[in-house]
Protein backbone atom coordinates (compact mmCIF):
# COMPACT_ATOMS: atom_id res chain seq x y z
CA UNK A 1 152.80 -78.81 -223.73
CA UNK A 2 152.84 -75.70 -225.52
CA UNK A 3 154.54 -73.66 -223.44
CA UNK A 4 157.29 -75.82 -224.25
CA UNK A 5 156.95 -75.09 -228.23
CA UNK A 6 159.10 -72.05 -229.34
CA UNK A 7 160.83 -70.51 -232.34
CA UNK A 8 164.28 -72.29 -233.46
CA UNK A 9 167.78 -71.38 -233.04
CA UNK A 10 170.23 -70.09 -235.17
CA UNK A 11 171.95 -72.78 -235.38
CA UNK A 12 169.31 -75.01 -235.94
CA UNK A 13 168.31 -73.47 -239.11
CA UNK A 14 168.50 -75.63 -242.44
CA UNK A 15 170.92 -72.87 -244.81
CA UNK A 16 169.94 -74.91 -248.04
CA UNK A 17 166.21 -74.11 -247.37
CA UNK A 18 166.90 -70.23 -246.18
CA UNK A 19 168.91 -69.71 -249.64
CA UNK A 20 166.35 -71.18 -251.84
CA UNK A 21 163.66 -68.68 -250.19
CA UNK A 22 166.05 -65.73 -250.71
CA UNK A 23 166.36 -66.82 -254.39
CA UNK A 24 162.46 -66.70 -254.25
CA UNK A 25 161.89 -63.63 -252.44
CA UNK A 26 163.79 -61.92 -254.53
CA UNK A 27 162.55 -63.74 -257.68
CA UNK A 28 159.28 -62.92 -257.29
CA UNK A 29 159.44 -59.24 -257.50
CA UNK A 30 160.54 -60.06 -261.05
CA UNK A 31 156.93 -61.15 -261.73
CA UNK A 32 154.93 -59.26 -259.12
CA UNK A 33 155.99 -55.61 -260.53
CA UNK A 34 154.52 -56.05 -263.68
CA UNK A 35 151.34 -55.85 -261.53
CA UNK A 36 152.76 -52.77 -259.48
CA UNK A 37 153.71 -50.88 -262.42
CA UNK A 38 150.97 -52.31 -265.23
CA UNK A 39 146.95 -52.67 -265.61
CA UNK A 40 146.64 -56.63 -264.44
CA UNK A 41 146.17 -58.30 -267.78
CA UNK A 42 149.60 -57.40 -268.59
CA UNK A 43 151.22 -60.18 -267.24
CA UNK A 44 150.12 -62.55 -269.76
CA UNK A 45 150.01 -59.96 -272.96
CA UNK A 46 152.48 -57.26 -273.68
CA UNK A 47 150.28 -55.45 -276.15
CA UNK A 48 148.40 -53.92 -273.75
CA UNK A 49 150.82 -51.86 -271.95
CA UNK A 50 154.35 -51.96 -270.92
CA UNK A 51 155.78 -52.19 -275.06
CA UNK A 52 155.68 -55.97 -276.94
CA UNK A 53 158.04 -55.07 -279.29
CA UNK A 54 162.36 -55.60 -278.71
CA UNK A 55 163.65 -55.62 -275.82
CA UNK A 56 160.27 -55.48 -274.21
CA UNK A 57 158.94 -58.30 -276.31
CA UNK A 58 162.21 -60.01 -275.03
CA UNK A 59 161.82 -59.48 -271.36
CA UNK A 60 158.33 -61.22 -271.46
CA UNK A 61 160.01 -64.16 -273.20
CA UNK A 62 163.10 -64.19 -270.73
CA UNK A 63 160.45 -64.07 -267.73
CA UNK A 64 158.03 -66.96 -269.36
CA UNK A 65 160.95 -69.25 -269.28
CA UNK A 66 162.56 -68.56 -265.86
CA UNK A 67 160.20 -66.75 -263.58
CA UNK A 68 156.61 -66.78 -264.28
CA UNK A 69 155.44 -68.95 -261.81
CA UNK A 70 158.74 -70.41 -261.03
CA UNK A 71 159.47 -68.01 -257.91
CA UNK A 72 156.23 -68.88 -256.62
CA UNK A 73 156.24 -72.40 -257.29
CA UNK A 74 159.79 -72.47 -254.92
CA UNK A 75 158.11 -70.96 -252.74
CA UNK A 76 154.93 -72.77 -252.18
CA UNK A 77 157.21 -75.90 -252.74
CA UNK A 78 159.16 -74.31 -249.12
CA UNK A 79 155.23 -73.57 -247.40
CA UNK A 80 154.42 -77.29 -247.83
CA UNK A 81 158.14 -78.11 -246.55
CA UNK A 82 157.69 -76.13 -243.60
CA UNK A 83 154.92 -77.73 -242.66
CA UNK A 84 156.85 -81.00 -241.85
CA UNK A 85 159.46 -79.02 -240.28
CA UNK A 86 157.22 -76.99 -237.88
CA UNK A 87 155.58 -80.03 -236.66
CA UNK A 88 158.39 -83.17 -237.04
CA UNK A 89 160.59 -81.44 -234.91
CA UNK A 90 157.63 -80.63 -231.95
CA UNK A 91 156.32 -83.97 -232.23
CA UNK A 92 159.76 -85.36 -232.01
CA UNK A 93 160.09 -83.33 -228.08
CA UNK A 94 156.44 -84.63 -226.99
CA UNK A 95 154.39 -81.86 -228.65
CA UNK A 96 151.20 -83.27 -228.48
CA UNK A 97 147.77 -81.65 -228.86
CA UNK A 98 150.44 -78.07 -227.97
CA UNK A 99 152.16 -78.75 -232.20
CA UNK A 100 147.91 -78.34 -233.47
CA UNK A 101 147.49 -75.06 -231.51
CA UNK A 102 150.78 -73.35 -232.33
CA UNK A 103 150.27 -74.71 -236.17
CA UNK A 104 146.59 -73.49 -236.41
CA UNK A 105 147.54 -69.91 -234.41
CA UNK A 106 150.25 -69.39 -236.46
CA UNK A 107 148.61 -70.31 -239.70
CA UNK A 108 145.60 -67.96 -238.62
CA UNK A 109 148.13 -64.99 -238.21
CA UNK A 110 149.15 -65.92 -241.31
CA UNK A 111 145.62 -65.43 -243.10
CA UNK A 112 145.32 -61.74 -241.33
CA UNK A 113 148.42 -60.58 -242.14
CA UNK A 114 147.53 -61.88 -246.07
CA UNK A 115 143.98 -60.15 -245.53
CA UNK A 116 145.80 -56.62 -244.41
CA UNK A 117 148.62 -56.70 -247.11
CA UNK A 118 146.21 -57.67 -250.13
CA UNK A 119 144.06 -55.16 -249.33
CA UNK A 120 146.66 -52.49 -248.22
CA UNK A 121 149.41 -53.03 -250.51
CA UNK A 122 149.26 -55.77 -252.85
CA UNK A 123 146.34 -57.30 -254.76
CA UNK A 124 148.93 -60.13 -255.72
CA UNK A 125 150.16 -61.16 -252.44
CA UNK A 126 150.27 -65.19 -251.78
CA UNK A 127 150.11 -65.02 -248.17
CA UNK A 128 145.83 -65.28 -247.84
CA UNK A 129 145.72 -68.51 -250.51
CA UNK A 130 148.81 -70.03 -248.59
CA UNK A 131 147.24 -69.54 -244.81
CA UNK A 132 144.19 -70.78 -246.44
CA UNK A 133 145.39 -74.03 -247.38
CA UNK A 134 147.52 -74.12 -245.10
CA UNK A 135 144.14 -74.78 -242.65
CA UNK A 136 143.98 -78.15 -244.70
CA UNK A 137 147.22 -79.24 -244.79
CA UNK A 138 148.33 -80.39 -241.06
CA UNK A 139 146.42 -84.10 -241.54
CA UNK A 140 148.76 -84.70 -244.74
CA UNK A 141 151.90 -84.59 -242.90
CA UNK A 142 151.46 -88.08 -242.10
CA UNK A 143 151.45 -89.17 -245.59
CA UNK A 144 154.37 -91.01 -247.49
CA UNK A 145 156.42 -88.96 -249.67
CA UNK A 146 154.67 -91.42 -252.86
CA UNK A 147 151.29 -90.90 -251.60
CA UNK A 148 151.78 -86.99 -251.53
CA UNK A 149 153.68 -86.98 -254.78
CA UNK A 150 150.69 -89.26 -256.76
CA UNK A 151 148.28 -86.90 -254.78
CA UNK A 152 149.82 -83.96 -256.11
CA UNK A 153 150.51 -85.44 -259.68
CA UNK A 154 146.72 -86.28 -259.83
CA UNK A 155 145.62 -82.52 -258.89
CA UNK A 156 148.12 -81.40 -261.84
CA UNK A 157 146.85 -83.87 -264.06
CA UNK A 158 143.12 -82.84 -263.42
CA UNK A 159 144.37 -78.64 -264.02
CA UNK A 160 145.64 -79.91 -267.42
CA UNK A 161 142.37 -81.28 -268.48
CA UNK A 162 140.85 -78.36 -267.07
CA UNK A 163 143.18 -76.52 -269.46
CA UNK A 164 142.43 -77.82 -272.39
CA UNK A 165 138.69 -78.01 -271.70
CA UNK A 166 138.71 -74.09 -270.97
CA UNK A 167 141.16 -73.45 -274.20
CA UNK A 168 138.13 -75.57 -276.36
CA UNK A 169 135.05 -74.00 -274.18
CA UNK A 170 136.79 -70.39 -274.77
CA UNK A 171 137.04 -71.10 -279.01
CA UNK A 172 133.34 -72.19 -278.54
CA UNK A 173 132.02 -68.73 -276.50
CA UNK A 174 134.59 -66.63 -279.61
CA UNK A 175 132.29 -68.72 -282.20
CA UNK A 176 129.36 -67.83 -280.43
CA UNK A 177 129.79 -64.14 -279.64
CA UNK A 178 130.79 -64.25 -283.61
CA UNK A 179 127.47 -65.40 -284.44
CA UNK A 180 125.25 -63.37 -282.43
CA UNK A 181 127.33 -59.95 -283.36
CA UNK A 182 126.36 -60.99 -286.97
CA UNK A 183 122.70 -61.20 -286.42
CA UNK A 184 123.08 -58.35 -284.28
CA UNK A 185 124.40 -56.15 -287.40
CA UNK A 186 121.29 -57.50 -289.50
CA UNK A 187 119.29 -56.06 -286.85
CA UNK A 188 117.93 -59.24 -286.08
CA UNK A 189 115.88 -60.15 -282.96
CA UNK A 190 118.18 -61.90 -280.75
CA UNK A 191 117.13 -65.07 -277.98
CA UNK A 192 118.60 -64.72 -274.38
CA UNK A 193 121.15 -67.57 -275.08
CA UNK A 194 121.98 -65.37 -277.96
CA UNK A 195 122.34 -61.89 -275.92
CA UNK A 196 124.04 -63.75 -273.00
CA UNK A 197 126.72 -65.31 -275.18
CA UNK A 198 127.69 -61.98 -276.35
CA UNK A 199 127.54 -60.47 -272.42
CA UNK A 200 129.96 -63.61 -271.87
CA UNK A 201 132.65 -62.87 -274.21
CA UNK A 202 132.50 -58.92 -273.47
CA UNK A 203 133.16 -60.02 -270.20
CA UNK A 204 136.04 -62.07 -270.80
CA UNK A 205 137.64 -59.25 -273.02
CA UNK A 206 137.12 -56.89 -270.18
CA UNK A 207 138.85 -58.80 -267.79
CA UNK A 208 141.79 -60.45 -270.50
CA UNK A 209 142.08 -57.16 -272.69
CA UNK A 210 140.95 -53.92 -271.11
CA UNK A 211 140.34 -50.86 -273.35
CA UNK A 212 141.74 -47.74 -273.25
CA UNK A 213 138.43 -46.75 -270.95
CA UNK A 214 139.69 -49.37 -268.87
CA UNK A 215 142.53 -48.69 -268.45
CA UNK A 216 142.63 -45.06 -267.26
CA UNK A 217 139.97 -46.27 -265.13
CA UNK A 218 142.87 -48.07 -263.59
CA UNK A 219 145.58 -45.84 -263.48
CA UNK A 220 143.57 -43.19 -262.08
CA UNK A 221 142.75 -45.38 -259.21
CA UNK A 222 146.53 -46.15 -258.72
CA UNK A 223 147.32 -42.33 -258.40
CA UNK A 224 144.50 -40.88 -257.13
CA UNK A 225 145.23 -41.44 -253.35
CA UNK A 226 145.02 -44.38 -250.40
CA UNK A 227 141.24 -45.01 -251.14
CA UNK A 228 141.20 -44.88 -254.64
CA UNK A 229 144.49 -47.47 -253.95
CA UNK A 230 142.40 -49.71 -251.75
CA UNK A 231 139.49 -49.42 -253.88
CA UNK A 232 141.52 -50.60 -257.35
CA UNK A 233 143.37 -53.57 -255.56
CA UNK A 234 139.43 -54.63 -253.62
CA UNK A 235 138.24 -55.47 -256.99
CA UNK A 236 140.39 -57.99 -257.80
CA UNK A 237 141.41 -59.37 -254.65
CA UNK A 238 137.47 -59.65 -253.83
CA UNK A 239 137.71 -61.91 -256.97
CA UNK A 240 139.80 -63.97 -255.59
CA UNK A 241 138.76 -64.41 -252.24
CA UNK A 242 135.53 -65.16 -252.95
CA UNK A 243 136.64 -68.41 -254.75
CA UNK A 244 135.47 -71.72 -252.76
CA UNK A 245 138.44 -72.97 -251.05
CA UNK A 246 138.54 -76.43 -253.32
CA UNK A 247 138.29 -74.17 -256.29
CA UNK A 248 140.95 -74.94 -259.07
CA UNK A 249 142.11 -71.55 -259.09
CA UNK A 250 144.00 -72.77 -255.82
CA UNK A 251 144.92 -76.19 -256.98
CA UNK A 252 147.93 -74.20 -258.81
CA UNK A 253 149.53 -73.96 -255.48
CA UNK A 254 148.30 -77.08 -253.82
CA UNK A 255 150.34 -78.91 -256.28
CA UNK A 256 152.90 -77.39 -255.24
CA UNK A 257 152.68 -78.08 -251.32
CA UNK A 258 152.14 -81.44 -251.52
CA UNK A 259 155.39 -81.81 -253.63
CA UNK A 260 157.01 -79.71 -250.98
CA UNK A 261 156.13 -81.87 -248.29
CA UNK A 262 157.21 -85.18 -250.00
CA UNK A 263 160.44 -83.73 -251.15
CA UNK A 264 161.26 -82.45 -247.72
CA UNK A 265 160.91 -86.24 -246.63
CA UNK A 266 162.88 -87.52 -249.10
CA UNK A 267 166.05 -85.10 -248.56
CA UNK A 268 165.62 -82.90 -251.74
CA UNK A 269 165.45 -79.41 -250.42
CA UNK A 270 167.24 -80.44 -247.37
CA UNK A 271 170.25 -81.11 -249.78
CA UNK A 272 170.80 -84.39 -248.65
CA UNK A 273 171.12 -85.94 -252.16
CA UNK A 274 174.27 -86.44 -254.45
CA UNK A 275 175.31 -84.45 -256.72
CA UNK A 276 174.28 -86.50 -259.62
CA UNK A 277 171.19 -86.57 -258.59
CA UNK A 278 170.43 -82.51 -258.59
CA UNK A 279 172.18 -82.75 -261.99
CA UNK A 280 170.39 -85.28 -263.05
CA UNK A 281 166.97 -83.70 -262.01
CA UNK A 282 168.10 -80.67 -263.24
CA UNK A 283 168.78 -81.78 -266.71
CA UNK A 284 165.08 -83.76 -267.48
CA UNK A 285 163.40 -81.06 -265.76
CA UNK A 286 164.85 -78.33 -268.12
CA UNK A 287 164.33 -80.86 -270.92
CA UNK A 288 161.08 -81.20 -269.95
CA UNK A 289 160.05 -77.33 -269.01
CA UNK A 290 161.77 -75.67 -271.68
CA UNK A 291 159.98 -77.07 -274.66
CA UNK A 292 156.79 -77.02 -273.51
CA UNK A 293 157.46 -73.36 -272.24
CA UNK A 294 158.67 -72.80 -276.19
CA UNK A 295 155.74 -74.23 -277.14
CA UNK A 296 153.16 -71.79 -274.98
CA UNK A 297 154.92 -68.60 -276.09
CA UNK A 298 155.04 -69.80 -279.85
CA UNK A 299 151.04 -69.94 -279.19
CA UNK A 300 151.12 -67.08 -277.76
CA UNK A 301 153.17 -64.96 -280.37
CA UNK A 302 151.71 -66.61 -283.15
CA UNK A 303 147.93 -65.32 -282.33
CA UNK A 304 149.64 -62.34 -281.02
CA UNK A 305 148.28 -62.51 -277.59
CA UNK A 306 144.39 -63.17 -278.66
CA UNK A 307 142.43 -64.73 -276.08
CA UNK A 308 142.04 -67.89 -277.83
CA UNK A 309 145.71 -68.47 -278.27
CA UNK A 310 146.81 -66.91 -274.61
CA UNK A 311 144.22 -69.66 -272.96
CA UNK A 312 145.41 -72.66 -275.63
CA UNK A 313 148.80 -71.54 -274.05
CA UNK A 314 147.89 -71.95 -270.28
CA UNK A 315 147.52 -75.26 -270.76
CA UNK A 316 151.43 -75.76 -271.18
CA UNK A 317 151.71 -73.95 -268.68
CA UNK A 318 151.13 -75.45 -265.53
CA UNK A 319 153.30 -78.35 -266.76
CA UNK A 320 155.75 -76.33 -267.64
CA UNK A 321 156.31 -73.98 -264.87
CA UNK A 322 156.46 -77.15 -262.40
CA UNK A 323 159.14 -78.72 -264.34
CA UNK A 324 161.50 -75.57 -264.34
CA UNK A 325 160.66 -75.11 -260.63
CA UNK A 326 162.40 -77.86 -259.78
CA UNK A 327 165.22 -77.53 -262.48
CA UNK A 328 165.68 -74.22 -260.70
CA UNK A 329 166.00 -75.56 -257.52
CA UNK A 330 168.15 -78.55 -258.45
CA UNK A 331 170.62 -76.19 -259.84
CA UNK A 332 170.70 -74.18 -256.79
CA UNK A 333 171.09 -77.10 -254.59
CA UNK A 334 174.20 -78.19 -256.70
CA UNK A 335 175.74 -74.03 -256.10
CA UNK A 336 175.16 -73.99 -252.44
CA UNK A 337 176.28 -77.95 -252.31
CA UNK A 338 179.50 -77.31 -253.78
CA UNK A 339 180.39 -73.55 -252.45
CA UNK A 340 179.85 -71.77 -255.18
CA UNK A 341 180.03 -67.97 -254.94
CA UNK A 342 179.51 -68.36 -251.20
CA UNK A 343 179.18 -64.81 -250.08
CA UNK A 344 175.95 -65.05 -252.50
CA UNK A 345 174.59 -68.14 -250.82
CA UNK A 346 175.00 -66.18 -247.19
CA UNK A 347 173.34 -63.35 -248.36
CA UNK A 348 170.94 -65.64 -250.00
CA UNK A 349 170.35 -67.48 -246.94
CA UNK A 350 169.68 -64.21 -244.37
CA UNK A 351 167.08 -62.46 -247.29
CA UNK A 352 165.25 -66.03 -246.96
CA UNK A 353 165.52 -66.19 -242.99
CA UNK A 354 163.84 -62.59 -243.08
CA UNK A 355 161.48 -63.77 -246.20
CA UNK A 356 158.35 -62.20 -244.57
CA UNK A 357 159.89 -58.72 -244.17
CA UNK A 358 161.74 -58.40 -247.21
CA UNK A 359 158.29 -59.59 -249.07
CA UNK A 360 156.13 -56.91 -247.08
CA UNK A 361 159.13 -54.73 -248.01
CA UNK A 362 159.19 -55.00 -251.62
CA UNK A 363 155.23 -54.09 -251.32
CA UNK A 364 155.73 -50.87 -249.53
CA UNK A 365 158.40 -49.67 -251.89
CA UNK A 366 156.29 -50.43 -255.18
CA UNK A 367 153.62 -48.75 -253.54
CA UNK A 368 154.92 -45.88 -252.62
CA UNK A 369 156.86 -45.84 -256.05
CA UNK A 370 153.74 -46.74 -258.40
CA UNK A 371 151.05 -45.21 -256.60
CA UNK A 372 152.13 -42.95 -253.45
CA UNK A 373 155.18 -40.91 -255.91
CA UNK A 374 152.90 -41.54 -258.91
CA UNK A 375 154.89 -43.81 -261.49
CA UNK A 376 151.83 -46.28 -262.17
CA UNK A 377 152.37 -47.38 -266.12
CA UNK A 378 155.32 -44.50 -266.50
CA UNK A 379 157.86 -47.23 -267.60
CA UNK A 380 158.54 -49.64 -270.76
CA UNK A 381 158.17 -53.55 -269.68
CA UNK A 382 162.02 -53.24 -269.76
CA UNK A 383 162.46 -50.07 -267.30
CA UNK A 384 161.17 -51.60 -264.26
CA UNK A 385 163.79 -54.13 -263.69
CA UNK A 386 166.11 -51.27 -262.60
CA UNK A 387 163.76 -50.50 -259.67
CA UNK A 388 163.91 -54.59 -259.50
CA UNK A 389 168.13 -54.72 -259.21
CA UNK A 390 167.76 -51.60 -256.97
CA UNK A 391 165.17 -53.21 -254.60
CA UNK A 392 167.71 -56.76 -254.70
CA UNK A 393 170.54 -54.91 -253.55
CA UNK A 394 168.78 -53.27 -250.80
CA UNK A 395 167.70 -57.34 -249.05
CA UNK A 396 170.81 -58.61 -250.51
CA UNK A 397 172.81 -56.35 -248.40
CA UNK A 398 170.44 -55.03 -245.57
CA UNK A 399 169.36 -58.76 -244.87
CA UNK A 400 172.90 -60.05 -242.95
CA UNK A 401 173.41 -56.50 -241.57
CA UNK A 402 170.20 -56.80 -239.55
CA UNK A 403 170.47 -60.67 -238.74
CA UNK A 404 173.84 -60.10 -237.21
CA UNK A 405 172.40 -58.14 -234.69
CA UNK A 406 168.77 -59.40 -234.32
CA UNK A 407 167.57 -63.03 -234.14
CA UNK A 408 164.61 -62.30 -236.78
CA UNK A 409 163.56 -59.67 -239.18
CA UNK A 410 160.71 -57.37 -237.78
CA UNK A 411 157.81 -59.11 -239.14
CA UNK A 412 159.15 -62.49 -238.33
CA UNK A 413 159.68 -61.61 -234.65
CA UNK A 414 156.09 -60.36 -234.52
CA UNK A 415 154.63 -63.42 -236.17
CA UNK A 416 156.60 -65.43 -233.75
CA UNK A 417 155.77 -63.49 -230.68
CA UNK A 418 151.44 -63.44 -231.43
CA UNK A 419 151.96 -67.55 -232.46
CA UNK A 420 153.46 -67.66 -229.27
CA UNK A 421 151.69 -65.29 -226.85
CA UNK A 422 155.06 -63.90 -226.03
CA UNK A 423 157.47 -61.69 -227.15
CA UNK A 424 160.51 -63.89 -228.39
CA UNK A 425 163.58 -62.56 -227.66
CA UNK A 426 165.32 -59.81 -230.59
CA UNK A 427 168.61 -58.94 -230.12
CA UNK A 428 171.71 -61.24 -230.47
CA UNK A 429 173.12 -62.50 -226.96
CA UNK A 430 169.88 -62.32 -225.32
CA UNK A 431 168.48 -65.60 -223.59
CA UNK A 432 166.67 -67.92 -226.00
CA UNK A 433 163.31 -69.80 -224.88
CA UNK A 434 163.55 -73.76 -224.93
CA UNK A 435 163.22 -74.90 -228.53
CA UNK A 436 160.50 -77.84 -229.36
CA UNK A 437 158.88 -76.07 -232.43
CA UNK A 438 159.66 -74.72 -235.81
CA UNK A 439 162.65 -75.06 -237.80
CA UNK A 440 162.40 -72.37 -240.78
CA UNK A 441 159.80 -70.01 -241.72
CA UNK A 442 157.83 -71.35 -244.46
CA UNK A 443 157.31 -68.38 -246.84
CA UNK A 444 155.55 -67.05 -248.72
CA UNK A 445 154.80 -65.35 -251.10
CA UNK A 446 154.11 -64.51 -255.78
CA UNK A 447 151.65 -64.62 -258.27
């Protein structure tokens, strides 16, 4: 029954899993500040804002290799894992139809609180797309670890031909604007196919390389008060939400649940393996990543960050960022494995047990630094990784100081207590309710 379904214990928790989301909590701040502190487009080209030339030029190069997309992808790797978690261990104590209700409650939570805090706070937040497809993803649970790895191997397969078609289509629409701007010149009568191919690619340049119009527009919005705030983050979060839910813009993190879920089964993120085998994964990912990750930024660089070359670069991408993923979390496997700086893995392990909170967390301090104090596109690229170290410290040491007193972090108690219809229990030494449900949070949350 589901009154029987409840939060886990302490002592139940899987560490391995709880580092690897404090590695990604924290790791995605890397990537999501740019966004804070930067017009959007400046994620993928430095030109725009932020300085592309040393050490700024370097710091994009640094963050292509090891954290674009990489924090996320452990993440989203730890949502699908959670999944199996959540519902193994209630189906395991006679969960029933009680495991679908607390999954689907707790998943709709989920969606609200990604609703509030895109709208609110963060335009990039992960937590909306996640609770999203995480409405799809309770039949799957049932699958093989093979079947969900070919599943999500064909889905990656189909965003790299998607790739390379969009990389040839853009070329085509640069060819085409080209040719209508020249009859334009000649004052030449132009066809509809002729005036929309030029509305096309102005569109695409607004959205990939804003002008300087633009991008006042932008930073105005970001200091000019809580509306103007809400306002600036609602028009590109109403982008995104208004994609269909099978839309390949989500596929990018689909991929990535699926593989979460099979290598849950198989004992990869549980740490279960041998050490050769995280050292062997880690080596022919990195093999594997790395070049193809050299090969997108030599694109890149080489057509100094024109649209053309930026899109022909995406489609090393996805590739890319999957097989570094894992190299990443091979390596950290073999460190917590073998005890390896092990007052990092324990403060590791309570930032990822209070994932939600330290996530919301890092939101409200960017805000109020980048938009409430004012400091929207005041820094180099290179500046804003101080606010980055400051903000790790803070959940590195704040995280264990809390959980040795409370049983959750603030955000995770009240996700817990609406899944459940009843406030769980906060401080240490009080009485804890009969365990039959989840065994780790499975969070969140890049872009």
């Amino acid at each position: 029954m589901t009154s029987a379904l409840a939060p886990v214990q302490a002592q139940q928790r899987i560490r391995n899993i709880d580092a690897i989301r404090g590695v990604a909590v924290l790791g995605i701040l890397a990537m999501n500040i740019v966004g804070f502190a930067f017009h959007p487009a400046v994620y993928g080209d430095p030109t725009i804002a932020g300085g592309a030339q040393g050490v700024n030029l370097w710091v994009f190069i640094v963050n292509a290799f090891l954290v674009d997309g990489k924090m996320r992808g452990m993440f989203t790797l730890l949502f699908g894992a959670g999944v199996i978690l959540l519902t193994s261990r209630a189906e395991e104590r006679g969960g029933g139809i009680g495991i679908a209700d607390i999954y689907y409650r707790r998943t709709l939570w989920l969606l609200l609180f990604g609703l509030l805090h895109a709208y609110l706070l963060w335009w990039g937040e992960v937590l909306y797309p996640y609770a999203l497809l995480g409405l799809l993803l309770f039949p799957f649970r049932k699958l093989s670890a093979s079947r969900l790895l070919s599943a999500s191997a064909v889905l990656c397969a189909l965003m790299i031909g998607g790739g390379v078609y969009d990389a040839w289509d853009t070329g085509k629409q640069l060819e085409k604007y080209n040719a209508a701007m020249a009859l334009k010149k000649q004052n030449t009568k132009l066809t509809d196919e002729q005036q929309s191919d030029i509305s096309k690619w102005e569109e695409k340049l607004k959205f990939m390389k804003p002008d300087a119009a633009a991008l006042k527009k932008n930073h105005d919005l970001n200091v000019g008060g809580f509306n103007n705030n809400v306002k600036a983050r609602a028009e590109i979060v109403g982008f995104f939400h208004r994609q269909p839910i099978y839309s390949p813009i989500l596929w990018d993190l689909l991929v990535m649940m699926l593989a979460g879920m099979a290598l849950l089964k198989t004992g990869v993120l549980t740490g279960e393996r041998s050490t050769a085998f995280y050292a062997k994964l880690a080596a022919a990912s990195y093999l594997i990543g790395f070049p193809l990750h050299a090969v997108q930024v030599w694109i890149q660089m080489n057509g100094w960050f024109s649209i053309v070359s930026s899109t022909w670069a995406g489609v090393f991408y996805e590739p890319a960022r999957i097989a570094v993923t894992l190299g990443h979390i091979a390596v950290w496997m073999l460190v917590f494995k073998h005890g390896i700086l092990p007052w990092l893995s324990r403060s590791l392990a309570a930032t990822g047990q209070m994932a939600l909170t330290n996530y919301l967390m890092q939101s409200v301090i960017c805000t109020l630094i980048f938009n409430v104090v004012g400091l929207h596109e005041s820094f180099q690229r290179y500046q804003i990784y101080y606010v980055v170290a400051a903000i790790w410290a803070v959940e590195l040491i704040w995280s264990p100081i809390w959980l040795s007193r409370f049983r959750f972090g603030p955000a995770e108690w009240l996700w817990r207590s609406l899944t459940y219809w009843q406030p769980q229990p906060m401080r240490m030494g009080t009485t804890e309710p009969e365990v039959g449900g989840e065994q780790t949070t499975p969070l969140p949350a890049e872009s």
